[in-house]
N, C-alpha and C. Protein backbone atom coordinates (compact mmCIF):
# COMPACT_ATOMS: atom_id res chain seq x y z
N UNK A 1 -9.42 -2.41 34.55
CA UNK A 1 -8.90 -2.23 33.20
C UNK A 1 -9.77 -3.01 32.22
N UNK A 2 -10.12 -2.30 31.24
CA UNK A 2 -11.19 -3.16 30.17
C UNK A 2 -10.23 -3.65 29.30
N UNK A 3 -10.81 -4.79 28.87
CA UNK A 3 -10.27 -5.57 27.84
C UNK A 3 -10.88 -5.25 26.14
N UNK A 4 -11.74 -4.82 26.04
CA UNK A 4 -12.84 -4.27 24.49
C UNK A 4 -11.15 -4.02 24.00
N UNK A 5 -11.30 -3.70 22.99
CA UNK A 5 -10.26 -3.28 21.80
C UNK A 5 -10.81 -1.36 21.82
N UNK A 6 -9.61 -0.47 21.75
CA UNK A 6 -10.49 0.45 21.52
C UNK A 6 -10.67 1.03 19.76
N UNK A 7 -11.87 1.52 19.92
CA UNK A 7 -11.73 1.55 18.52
C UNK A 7 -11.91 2.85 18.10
N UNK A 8 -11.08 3.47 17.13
CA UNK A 8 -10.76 5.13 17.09
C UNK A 8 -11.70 5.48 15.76
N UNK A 9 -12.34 6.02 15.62
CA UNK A 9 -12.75 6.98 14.50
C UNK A 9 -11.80 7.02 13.11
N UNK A 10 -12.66 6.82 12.41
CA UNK A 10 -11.92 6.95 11.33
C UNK A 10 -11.09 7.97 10.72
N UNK A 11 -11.32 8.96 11.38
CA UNK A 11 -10.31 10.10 11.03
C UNK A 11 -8.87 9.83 11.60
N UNK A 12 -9.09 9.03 12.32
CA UNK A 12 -7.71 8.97 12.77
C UNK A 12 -6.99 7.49 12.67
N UNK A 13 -7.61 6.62 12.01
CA UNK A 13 -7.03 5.66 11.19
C UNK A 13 -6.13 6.05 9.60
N UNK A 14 -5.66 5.01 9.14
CA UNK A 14 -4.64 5.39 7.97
C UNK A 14 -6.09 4.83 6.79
N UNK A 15 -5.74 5.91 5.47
CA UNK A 15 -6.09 5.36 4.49
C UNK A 15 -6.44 3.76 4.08
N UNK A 16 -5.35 3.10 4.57
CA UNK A 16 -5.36 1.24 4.37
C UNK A 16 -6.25 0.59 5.15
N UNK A 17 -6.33 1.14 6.32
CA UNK A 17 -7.44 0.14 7.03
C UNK A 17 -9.10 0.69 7.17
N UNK A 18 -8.77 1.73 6.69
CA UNK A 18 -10.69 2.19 5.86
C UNK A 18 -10.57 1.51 4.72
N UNK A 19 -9.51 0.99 3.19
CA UNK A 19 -9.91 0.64 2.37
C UNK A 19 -10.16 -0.64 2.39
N UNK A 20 -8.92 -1.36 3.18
CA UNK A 20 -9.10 -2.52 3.08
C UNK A 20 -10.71 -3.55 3.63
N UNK A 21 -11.08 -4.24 3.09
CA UNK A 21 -12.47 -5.03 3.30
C UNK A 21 -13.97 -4.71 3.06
N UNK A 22 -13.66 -3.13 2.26
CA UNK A 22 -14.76 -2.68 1.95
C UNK A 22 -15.08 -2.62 0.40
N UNK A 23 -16.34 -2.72 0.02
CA UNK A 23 -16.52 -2.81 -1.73
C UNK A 23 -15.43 -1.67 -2.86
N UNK A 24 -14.94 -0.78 -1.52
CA UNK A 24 -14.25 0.43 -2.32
C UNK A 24 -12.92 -0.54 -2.99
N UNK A 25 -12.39 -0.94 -1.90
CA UNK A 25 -11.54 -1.43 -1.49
C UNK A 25 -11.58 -3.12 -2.61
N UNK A 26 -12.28 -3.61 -2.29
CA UNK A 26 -12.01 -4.84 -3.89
C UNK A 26 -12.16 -3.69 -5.49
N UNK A 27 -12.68 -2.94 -5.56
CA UNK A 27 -13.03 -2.30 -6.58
C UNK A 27 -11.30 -2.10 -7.10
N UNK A 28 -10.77 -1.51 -6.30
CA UNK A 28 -9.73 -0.96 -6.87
C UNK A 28 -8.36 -1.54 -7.09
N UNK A 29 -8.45 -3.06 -6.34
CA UNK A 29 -7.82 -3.97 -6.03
C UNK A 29 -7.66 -4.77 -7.21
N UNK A 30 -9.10 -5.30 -7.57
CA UNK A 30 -9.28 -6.13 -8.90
C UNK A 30 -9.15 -5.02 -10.31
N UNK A 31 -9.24 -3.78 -10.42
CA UNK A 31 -9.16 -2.84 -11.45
C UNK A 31 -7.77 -2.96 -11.52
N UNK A 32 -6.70 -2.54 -10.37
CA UNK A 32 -5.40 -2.57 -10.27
C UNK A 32 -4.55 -4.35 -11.17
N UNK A 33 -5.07 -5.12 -10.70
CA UNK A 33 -4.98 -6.45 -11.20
C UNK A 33 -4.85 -6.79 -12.37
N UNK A 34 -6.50 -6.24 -12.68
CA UNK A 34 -6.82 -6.12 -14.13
C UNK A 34 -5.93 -5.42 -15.28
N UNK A 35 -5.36 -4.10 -14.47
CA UNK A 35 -4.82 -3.41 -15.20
C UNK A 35 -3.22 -4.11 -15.66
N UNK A 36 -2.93 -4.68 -14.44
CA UNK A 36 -1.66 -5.34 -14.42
C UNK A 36 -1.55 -6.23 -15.54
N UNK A 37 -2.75 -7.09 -15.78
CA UNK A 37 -2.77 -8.52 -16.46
C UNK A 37 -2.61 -7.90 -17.91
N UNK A 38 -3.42 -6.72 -18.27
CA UNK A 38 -3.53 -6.28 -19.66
C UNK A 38 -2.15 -5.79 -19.94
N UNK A 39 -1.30 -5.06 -19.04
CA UNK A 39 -0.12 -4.54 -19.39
C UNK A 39 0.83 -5.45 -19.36
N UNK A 40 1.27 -6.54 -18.93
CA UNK A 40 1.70 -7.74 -19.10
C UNK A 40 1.58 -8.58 -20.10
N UNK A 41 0.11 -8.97 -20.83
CA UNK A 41 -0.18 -9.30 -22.03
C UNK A 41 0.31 -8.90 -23.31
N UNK A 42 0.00 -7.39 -23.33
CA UNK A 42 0.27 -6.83 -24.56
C UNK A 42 1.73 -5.58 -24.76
N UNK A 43 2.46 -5.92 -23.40
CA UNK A 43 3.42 -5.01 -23.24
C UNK A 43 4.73 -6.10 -22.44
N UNK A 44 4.38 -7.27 -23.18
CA UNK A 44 5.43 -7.90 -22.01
C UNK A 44 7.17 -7.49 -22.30
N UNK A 45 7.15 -6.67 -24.02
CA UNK A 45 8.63 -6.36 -23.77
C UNK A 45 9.16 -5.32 -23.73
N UNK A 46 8.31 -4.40 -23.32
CA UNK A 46 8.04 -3.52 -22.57
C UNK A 46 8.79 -3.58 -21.30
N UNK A 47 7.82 -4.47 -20.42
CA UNK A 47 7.67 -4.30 -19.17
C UNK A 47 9.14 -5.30 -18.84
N UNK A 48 9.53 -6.06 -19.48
CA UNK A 48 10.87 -7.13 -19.60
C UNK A 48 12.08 -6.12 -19.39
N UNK A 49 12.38 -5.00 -20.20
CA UNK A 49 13.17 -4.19 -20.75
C UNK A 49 13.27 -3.15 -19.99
N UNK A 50 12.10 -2.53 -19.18
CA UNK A 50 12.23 -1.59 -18.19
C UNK A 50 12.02 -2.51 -16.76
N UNK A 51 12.18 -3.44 -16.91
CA UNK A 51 12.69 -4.70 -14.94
C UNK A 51 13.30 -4.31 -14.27
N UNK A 52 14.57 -3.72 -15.06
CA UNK A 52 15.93 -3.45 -14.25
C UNK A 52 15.35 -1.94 -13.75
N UNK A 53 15.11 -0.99 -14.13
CA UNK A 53 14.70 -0.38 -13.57
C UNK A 53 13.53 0.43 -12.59
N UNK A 54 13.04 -0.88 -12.63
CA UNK A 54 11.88 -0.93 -12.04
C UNK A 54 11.89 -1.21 -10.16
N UNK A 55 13.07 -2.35 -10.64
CA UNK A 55 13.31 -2.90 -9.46
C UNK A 55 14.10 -1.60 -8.71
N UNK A 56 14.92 -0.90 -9.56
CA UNK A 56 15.16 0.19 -8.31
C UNK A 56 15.34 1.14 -7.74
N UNK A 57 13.87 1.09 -8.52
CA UNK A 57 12.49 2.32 -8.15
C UNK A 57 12.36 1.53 -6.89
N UNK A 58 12.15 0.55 -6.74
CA UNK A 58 11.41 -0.14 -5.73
C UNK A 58 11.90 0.30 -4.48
N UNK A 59 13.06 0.49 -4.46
CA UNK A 59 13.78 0.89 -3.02
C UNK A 59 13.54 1.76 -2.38
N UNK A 60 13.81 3.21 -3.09
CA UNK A 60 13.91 4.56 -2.76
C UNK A 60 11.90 4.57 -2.05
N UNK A 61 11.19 4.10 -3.04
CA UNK A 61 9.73 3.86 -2.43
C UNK A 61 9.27 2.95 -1.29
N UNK A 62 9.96 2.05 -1.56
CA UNK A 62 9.98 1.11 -0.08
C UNK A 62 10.62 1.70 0.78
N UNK A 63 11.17 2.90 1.14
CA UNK A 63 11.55 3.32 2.25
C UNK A 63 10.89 4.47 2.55
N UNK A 64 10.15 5.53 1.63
CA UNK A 64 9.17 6.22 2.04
C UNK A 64 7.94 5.86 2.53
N UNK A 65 7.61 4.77 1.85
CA UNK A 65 5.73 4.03 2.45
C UNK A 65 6.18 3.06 3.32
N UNK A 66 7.03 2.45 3.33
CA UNK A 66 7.24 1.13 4.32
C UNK A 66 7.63 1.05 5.51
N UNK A 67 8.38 2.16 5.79
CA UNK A 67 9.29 2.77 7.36
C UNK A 67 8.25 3.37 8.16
N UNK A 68 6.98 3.82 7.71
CA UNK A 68 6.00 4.69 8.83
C UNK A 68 5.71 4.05 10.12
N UNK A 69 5.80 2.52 9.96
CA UNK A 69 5.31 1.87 11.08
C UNK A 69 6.35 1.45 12.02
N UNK A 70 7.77 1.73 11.89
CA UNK A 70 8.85 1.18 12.68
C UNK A 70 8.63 2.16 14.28
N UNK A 71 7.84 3.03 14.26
CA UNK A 71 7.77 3.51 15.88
C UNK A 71 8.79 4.58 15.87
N UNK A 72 9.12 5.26 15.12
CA UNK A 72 10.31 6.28 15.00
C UNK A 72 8.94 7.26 14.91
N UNK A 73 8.78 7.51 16.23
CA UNK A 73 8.06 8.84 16.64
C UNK A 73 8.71 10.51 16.85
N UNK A 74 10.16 10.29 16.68
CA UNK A 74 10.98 11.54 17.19
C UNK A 74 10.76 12.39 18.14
N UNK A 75 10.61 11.98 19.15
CA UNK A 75 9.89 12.82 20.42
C UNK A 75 8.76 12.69 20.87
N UNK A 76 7.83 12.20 20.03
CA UNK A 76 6.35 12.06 20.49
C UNK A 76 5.94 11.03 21.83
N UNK A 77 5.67 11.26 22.92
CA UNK A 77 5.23 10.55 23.63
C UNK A 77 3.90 9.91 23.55
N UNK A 78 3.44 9.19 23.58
CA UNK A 78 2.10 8.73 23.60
C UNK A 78 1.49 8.17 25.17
């Protein structure tokens, strides 16, 4: 039994771990940031005033992107 890690092709990795650590990948990270800091600055009552509903947005989306990895394969054997 080998011990190496195996390592799959990128086609069959997720979007996140091709972006993450690559120049693409800070590019859009620090733009995202950036964008954050400016809309915060000049929109803070704005962004104060729509909180409450922001936060719960957050849910209904945290359960579509965040649940993929719990192993709920529905039949799939591997």
């Amino acid at each position: 039994m080998s011990t190496t890690p195996h390592l799959s092709p990128i086609g069959s990795r997720s979007w996140r771990t091709v972006l993450v650590g690559t120049p693409v990948g800070w590019i859009v990270t620090l733009a995202l940031a950036g964008l954050g800091i400016y809309l915060f600055a000049t929109h803070t009552g704005h962004i104060l005033t729509a909180l409450p509903y922001l936060l719960l947005l957050v849910c209904p989306l945290m359960h579509l992107f965040m649940h993929g990895g719990h192993g709920h394969h529905h039949g799939r054997h591997e």
